[in-house]
C-alpha atoms as a PDB file:
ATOM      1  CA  UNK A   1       2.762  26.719  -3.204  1.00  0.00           C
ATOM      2  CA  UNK A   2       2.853  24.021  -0.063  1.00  0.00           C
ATOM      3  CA  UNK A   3       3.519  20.718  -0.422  1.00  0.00           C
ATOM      4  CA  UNK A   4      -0.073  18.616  -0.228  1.00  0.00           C
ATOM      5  CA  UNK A   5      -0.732  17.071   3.049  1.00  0.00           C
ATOM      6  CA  UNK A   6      -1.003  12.769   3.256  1.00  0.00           C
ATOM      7  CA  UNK A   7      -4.757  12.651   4.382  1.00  0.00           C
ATOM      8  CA  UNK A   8      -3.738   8.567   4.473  1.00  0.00           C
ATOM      9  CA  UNK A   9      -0.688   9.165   6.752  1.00  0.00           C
ATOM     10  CA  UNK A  10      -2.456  11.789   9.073  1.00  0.00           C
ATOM     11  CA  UNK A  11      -5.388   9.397   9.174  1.00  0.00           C
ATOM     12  CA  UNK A  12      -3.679   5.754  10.156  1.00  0.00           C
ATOM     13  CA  UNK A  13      -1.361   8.709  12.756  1.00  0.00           C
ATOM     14  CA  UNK A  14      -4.787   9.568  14.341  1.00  0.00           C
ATOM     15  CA  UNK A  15      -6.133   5.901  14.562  1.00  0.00           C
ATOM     16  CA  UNK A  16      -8.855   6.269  11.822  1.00  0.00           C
ATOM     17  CA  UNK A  17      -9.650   3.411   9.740  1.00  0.00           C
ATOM     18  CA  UNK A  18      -8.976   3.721   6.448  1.00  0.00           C
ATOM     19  CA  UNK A  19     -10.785   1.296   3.203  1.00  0.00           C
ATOM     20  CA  UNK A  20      -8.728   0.492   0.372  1.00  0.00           C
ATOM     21  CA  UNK A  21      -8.547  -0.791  -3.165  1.00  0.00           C
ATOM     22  CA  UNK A  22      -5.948  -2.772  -4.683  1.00  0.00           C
ATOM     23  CA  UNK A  23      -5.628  -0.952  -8.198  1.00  0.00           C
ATOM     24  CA  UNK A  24      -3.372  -3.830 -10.790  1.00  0.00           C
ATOM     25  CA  UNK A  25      -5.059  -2.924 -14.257  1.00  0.00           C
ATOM     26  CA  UNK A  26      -2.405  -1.257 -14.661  1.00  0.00           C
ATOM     27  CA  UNK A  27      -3.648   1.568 -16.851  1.00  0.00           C
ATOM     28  CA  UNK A  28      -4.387   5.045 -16.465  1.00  0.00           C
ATOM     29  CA  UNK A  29      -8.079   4.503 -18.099  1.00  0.00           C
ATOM     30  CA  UNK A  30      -8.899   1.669 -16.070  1.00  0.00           C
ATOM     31  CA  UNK A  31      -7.951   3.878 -12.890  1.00  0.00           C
ATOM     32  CA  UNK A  32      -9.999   6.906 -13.941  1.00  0.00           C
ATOM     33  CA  UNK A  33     -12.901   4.246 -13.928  1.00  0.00           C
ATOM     34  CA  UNK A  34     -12.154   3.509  -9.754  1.00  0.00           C
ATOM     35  CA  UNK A  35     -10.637   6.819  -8.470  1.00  0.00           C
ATOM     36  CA  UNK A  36     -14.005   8.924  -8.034  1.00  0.00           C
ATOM     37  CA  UNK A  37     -15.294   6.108  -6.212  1.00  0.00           C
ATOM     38  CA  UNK A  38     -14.001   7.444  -2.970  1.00  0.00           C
ATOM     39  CA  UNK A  39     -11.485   4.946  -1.359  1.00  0.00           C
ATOM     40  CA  UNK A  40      -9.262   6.409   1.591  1.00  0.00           C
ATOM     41  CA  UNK A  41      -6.955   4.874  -0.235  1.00  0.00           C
ATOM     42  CA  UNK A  42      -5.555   2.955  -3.134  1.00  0.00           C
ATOM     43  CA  UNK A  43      -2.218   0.539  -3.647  1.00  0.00           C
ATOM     44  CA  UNK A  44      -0.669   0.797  -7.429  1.00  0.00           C
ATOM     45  CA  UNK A  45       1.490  -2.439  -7.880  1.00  0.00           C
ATOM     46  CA  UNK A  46       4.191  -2.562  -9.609  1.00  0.00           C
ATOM     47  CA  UNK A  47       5.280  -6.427  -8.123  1.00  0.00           C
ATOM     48  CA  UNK A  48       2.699  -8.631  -9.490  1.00  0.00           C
ATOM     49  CA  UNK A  49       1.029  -6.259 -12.471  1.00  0.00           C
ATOM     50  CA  UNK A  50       2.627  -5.340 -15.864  1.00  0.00           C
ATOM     51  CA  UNK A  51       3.253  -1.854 -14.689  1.00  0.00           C
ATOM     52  CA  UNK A  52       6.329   0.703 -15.756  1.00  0.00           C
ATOM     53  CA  UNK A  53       6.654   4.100 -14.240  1.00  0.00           C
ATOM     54  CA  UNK A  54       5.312   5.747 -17.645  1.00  0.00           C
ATOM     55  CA  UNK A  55       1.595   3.544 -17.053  1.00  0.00           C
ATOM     56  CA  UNK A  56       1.963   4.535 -13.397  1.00  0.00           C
ATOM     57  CA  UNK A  57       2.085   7.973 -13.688  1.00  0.00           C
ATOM     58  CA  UNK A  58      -1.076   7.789 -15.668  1.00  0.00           C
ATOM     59  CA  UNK A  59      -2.654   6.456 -13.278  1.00  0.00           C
ATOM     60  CA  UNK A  60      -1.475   9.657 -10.408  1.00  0.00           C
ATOM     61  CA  UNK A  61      -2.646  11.170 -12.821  1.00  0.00           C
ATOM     62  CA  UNK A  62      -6.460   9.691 -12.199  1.00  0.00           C
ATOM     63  CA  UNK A  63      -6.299  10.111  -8.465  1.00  0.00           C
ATOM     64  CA  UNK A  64      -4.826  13.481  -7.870  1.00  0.00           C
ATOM     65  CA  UNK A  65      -8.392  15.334  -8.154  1.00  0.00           C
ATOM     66  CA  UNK A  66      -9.351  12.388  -5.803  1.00  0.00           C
ATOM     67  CA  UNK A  67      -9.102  12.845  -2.007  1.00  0.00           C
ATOM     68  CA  UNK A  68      -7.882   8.888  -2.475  1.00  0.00           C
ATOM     69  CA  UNK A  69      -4.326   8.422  -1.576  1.00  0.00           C
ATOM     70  CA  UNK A  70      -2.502   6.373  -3.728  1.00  0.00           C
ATOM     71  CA  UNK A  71       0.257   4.159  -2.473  1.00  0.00           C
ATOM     72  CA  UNK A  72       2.657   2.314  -4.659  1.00  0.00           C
ATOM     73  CA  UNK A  73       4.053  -0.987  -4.163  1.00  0.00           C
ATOM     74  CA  UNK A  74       7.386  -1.081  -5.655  1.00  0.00           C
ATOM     75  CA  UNK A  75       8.581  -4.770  -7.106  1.00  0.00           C
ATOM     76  CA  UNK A  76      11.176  -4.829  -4.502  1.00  0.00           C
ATOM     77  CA  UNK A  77      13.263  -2.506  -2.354  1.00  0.00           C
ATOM     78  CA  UNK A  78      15.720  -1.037  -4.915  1.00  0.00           C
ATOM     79  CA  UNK A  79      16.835   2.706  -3.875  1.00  0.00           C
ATOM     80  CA  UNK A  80      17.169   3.908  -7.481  1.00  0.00           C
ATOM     81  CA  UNK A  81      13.414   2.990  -8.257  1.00  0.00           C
ATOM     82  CA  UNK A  82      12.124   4.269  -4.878  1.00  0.00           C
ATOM     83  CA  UNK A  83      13.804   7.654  -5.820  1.00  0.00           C
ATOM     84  CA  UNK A  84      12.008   7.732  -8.935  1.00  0.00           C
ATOM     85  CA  UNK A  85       8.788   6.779  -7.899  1.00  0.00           C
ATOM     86  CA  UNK A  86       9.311  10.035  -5.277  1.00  0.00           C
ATOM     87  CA  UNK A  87      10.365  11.913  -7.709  1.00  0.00           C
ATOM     88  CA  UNK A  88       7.138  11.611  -9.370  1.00  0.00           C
ATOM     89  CA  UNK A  89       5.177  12.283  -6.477  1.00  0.00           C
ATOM     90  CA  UNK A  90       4.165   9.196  -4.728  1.00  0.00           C
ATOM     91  CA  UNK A  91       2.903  10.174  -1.366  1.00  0.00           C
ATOM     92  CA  UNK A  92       3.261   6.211  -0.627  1.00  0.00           C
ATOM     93  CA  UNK A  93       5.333   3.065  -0.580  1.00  0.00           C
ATOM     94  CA  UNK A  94       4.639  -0.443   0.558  1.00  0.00           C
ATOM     95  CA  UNK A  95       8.080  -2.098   0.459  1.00  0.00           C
ATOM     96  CA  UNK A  96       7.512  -5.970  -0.377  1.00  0.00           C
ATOM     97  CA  UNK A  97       8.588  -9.166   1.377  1.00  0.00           C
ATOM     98  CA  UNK A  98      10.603  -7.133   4.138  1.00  0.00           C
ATOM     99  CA  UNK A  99      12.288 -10.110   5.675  1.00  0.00           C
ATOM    100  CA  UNK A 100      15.138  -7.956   8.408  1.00  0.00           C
ATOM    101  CA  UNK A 101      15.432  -4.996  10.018  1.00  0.00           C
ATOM    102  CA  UNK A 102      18.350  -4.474   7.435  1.00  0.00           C
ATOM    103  CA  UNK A 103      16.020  -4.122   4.874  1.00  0.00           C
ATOM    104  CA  UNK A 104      13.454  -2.387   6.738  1.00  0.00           C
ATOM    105  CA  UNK A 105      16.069   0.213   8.006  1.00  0.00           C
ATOM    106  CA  UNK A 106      17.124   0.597   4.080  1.00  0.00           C
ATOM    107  CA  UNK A 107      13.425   1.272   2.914  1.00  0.00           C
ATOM    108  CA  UNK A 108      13.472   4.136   5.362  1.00  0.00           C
ATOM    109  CA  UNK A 109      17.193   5.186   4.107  1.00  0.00           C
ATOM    110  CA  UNK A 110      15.867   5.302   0.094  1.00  0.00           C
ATOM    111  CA  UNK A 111      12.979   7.858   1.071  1.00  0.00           C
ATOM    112  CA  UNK A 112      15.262  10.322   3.286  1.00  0.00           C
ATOM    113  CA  UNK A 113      17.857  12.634   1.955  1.00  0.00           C
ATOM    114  CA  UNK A 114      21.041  12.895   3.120  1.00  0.00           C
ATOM    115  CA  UNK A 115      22.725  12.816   5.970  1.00  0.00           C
ATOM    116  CA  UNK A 116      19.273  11.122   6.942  1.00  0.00           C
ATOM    117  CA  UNK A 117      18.909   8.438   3.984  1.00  0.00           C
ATOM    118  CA  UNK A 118      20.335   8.211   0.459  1.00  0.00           C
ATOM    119  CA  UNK A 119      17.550   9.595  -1.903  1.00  0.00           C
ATOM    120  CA  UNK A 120      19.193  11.602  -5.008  1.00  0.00           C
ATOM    121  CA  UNK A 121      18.171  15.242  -5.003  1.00  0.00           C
ATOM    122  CA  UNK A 122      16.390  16.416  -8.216  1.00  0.00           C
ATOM    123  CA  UNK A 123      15.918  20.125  -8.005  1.00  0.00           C
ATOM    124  CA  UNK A 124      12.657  20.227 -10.707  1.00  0.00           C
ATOM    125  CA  UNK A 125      10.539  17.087 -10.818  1.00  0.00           C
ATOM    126  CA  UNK A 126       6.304  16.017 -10.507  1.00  0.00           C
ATOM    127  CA  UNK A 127       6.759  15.984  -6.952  1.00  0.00           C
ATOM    128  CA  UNK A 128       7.676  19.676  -6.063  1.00  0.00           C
ATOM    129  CA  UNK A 129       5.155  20.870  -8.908  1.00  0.00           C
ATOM    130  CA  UNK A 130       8.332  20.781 -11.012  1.00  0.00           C
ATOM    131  CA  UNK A 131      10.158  23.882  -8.303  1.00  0.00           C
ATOM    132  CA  UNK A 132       6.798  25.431  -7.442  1.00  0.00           C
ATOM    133  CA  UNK A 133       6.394  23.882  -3.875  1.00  0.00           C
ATOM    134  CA  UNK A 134       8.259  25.463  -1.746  1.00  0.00           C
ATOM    135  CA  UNK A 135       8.454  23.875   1.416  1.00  0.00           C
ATOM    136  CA  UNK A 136       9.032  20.420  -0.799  1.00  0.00           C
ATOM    137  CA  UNK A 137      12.457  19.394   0.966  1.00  0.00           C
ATOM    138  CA  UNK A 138      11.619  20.663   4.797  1.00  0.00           C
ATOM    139  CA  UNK A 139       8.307  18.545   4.249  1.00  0.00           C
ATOM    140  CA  UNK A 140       8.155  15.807   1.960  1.00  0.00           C
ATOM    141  CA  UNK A 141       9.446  13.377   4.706  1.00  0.00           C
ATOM    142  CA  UNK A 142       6.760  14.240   7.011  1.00  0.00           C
ATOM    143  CA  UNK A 143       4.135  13.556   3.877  1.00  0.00           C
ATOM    144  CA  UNK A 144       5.475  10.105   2.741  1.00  0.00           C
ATOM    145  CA  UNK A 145       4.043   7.009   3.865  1.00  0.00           C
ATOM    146  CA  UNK A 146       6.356   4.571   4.498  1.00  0.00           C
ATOM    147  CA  UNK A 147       4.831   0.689   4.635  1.00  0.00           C
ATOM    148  CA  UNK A 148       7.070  -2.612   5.145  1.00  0.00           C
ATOM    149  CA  UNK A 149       4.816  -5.918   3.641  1.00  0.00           C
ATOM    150  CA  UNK A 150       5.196  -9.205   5.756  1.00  0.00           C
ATOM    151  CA  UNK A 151       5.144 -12.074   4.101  1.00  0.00           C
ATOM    152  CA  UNK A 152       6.904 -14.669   5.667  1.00  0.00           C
ATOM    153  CA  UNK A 153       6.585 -17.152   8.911  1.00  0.00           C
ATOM    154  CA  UNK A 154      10.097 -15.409  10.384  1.00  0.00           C
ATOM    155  CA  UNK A 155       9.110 -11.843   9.745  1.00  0.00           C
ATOM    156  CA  UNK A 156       5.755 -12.479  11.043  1.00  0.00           C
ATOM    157  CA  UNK A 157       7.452 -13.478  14.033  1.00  0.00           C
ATOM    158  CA  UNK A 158       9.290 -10.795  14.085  1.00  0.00           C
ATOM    159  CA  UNK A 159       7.207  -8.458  14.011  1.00  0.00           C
ATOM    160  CA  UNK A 160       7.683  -6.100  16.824  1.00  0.00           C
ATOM    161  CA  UNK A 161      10.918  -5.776  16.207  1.00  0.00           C
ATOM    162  CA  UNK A 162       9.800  -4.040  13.110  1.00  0.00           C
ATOM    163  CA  UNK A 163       7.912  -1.513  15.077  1.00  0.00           C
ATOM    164  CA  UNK A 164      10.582  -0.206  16.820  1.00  0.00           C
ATOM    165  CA  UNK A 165      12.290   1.369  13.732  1.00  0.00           C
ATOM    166  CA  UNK A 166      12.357   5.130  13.258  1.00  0.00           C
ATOM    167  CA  UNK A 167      10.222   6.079  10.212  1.00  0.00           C
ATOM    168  CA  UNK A 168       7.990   3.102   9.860  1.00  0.00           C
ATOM    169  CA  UNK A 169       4.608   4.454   9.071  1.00  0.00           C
ATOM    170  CA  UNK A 170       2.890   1.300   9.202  1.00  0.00           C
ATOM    171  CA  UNK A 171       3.122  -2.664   8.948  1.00  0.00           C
ATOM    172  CA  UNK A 172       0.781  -4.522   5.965  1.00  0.00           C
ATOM    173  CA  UNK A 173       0.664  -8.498   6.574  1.00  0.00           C
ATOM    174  CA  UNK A 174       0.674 -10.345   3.314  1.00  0.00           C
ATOM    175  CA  UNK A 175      -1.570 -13.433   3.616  1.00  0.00           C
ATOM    176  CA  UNK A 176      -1.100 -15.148   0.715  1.00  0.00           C
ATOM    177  CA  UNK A 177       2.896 -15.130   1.183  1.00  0.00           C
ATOM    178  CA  UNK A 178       2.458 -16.090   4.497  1.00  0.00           C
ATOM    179  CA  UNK A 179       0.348 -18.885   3.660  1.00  0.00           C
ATOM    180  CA  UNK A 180       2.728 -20.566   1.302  1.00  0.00           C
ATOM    181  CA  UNK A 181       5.703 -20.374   3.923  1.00  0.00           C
ATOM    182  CA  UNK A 182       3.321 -21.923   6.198  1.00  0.00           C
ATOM    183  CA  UNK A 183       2.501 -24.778   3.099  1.00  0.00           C
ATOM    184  CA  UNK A 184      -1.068 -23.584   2.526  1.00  0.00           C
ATOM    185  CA  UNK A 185      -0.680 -22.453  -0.819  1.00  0.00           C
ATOM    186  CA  UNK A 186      -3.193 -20.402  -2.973  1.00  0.00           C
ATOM    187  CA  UNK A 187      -5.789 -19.822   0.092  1.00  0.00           C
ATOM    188  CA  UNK A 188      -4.929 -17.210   1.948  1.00  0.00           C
ATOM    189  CA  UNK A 189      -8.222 -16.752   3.686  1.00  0.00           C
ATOM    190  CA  UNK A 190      -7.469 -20.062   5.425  1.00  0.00           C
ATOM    191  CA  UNK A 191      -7.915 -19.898   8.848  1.00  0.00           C
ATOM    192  CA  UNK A 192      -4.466 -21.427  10.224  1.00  0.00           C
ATOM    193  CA  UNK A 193      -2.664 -18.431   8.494  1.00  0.00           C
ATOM    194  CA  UNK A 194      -5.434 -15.524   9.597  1.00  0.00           C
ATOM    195  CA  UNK A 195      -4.862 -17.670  13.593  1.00  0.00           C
ATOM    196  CA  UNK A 196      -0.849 -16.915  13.172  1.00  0.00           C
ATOM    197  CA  UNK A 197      -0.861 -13.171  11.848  1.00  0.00           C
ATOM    198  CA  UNK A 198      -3.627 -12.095  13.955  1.00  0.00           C
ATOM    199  CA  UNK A 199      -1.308 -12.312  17.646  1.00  0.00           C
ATOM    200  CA  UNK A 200       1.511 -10.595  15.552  1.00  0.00           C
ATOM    201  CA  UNK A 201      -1.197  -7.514  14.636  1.00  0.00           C
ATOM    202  CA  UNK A 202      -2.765  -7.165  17.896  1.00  0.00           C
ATOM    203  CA  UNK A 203       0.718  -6.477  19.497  1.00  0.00           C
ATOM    204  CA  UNK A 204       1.728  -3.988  16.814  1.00  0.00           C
ATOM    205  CA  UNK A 205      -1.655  -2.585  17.824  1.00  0.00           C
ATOM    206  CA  UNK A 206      -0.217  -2.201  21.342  1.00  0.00           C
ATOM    207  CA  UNK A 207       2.302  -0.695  20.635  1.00  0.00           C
ATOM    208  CA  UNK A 208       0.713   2.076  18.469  1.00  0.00           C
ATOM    209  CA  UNK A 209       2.115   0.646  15.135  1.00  0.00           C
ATOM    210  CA  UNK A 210      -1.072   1.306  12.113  1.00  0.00           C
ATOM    211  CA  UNK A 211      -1.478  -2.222  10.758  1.00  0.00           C
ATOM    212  CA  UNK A 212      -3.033  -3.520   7.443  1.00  0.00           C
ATOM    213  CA  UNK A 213      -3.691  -6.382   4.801  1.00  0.00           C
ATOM    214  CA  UNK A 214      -5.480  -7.236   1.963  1.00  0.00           C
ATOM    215  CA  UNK A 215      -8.445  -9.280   2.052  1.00  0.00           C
ATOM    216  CA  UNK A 216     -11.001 -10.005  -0.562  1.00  0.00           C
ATOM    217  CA  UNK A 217     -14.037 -10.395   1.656  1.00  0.00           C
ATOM    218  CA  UNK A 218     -15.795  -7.599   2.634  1.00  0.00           C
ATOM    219  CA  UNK A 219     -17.194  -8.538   5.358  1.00  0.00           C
ATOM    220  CA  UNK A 220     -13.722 -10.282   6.470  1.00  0.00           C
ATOM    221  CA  UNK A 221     -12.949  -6.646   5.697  1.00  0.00           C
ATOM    222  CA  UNK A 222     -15.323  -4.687   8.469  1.00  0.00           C
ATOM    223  CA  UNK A 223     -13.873  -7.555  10.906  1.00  0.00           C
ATOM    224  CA  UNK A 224     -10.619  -6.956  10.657  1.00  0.00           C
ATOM    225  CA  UNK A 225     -11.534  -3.100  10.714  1.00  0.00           C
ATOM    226  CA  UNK A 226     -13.816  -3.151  14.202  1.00  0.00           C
ATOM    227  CA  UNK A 227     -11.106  -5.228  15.477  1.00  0.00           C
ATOM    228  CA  UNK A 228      -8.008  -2.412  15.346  1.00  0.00           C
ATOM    229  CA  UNK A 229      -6.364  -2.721  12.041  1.00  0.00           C
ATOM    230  CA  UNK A 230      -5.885   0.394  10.272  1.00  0.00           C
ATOM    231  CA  UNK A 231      -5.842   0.422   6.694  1.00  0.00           C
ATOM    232  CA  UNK A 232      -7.174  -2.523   5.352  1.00  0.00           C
ATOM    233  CA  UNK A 233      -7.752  -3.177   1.307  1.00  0.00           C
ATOM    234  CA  UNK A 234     -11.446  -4.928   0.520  1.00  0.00           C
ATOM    235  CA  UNK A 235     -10.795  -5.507  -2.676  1.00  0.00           C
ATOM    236  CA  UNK A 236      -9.033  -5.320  -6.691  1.00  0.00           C
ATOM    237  CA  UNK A 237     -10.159  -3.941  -9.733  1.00  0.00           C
ATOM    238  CA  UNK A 238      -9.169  -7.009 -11.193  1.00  0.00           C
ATOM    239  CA  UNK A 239     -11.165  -8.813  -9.202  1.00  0.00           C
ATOM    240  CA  UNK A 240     -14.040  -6.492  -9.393  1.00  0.00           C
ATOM    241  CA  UNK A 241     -14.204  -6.932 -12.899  1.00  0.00           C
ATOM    242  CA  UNK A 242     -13.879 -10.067 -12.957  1.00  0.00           C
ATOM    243  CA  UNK A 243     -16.586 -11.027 -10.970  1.00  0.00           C
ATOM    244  CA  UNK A 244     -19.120  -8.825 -12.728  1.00  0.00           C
ATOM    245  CA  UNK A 245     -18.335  -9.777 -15.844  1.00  0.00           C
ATOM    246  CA  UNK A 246     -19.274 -13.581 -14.930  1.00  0.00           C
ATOM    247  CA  UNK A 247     -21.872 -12.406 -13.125  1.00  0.00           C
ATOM    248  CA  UNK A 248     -23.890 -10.370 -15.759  1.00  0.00           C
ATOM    249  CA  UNK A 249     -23.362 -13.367 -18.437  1.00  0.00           C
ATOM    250  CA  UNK A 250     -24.478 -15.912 -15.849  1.00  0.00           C
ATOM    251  CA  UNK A 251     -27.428 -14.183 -14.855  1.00  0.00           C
ATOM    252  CA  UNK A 252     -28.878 -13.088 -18.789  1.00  0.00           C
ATOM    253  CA  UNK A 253     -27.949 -16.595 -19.604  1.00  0.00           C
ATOM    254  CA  UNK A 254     -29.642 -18.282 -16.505  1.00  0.00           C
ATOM    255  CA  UNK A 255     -32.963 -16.245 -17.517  1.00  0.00           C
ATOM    256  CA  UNK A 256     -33.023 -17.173 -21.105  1.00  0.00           C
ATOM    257  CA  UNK A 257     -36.081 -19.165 -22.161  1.00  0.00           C
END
């Protein structure tokens, strides 16, 4: 057996565009409901949503008959989790509020074995179909997806320093972090913040680096799309739900006579 290949990390490689979803239901029922839906791909948080790697491996569960790849968004940059979460077959990570190249150089470290990085070695684990894959250890580190999240003024300024490290995959610009170091707090589709990360992206884009966000406009969305970034996320399940649920009471109500 082969090790799967990351149709998300060949894509954002080979300068396709890719939609996501921002999956924080945290629950393997709740992601059954969204992974069918056809998403290139889909961010699991585990920083801002009540998940534990027992309700996210439900939810790998839900994608894997998906072509969806899902990406996981650790609660911070902590070696020991990152192992686990690779142990269990996460073709993905978005590190969170990367502020230095020190940190960004240790994300890399936790998803390489040694002498490369500092990932245990588990010999029968999800991953490797629990020994079946073969090629597992020559090729998982060409397969994982390795993201670093903005989310501050310095790192934003920063940013193409960023690009230069060996075995960043891409660079994901957090505007709703970014907006509250810049003291525009809880609107992070203000204009100010989208006028400061927009220079940054454009000269990651020059310089080959796959950039993305999250946005919950959809037509902010297709902009941002047509205008070079590469894996951009249009939306949450939360937020889907959300929004329906008001909007089906609102309209039966507003028709009642």
């Amino acid at each position: 057996m082969r090790l799967r290949e990351n149709a998300f990390l060949k894509a954002i490689r080979a300068g396709r565009q890719q939609v996501g979803l921002w999956v924080s239901l945290s629950n393997a029922y709740a992601a059954e409901a969204v992974a069918p839906a056809g998403y290139d791909w889909a961010l699991l948080d585990m920083e801002h949503c009540p998940n534990e790697l027992t309700s996210l491996l439900g939810q790998l569960q839900a994608f894997e008959p998906t072509p969806t790849t899902p990406i996981v968004r650790p609660d911070w940059n902590d070696a020991v989790k990152v192992k686990r979460l690779l142990d269990m077959g996460v073709p993905g990570l978005l590190f969170p509020m990367v502020e230095s190249i020190a940190e960004a150089e240790a994300a890399v470290a936790a998803c390489r074995y040694p002498p490369r990085g500092n990932r245990g070695v588990a010999g029968t684990m999800r991953a490797n179909r629990f020994g079946r894959v073969t090629d597992y250890f020559t090729e998982v580190e060409n397969q994982t997806a390795i993201l670093i999240q903005l989310e501050t003024v310095q790192a934003v300024e920063n940013a193409t320093a960023f690009a230069e490290i060996d075995g960043i995959d891409g660079i994901f610009f957090g505007p709703a972090d970014i907006g509250a170091d810049m003291g525009i707090l809880g609107q992070p589709m203000h204009p100010d913040i989208w006028a400061f990360i927009r220079p940054a992206a454009r000269k990651l884009m020059d310089r080959r680096m796959p950039v993305g966000t999250l946005v919950s406009d959809p037509a902010f969305a297709t902009e941002l799309l047509n205008d070079g970034f590469s894996f951009v996320a249009c939306g949450s399940d939360a937020g889907l739900l959300a929004k329906a649920a008001d909007t089906l009471l609102k309209t039966v109500k507003d028709n009642l006579t």
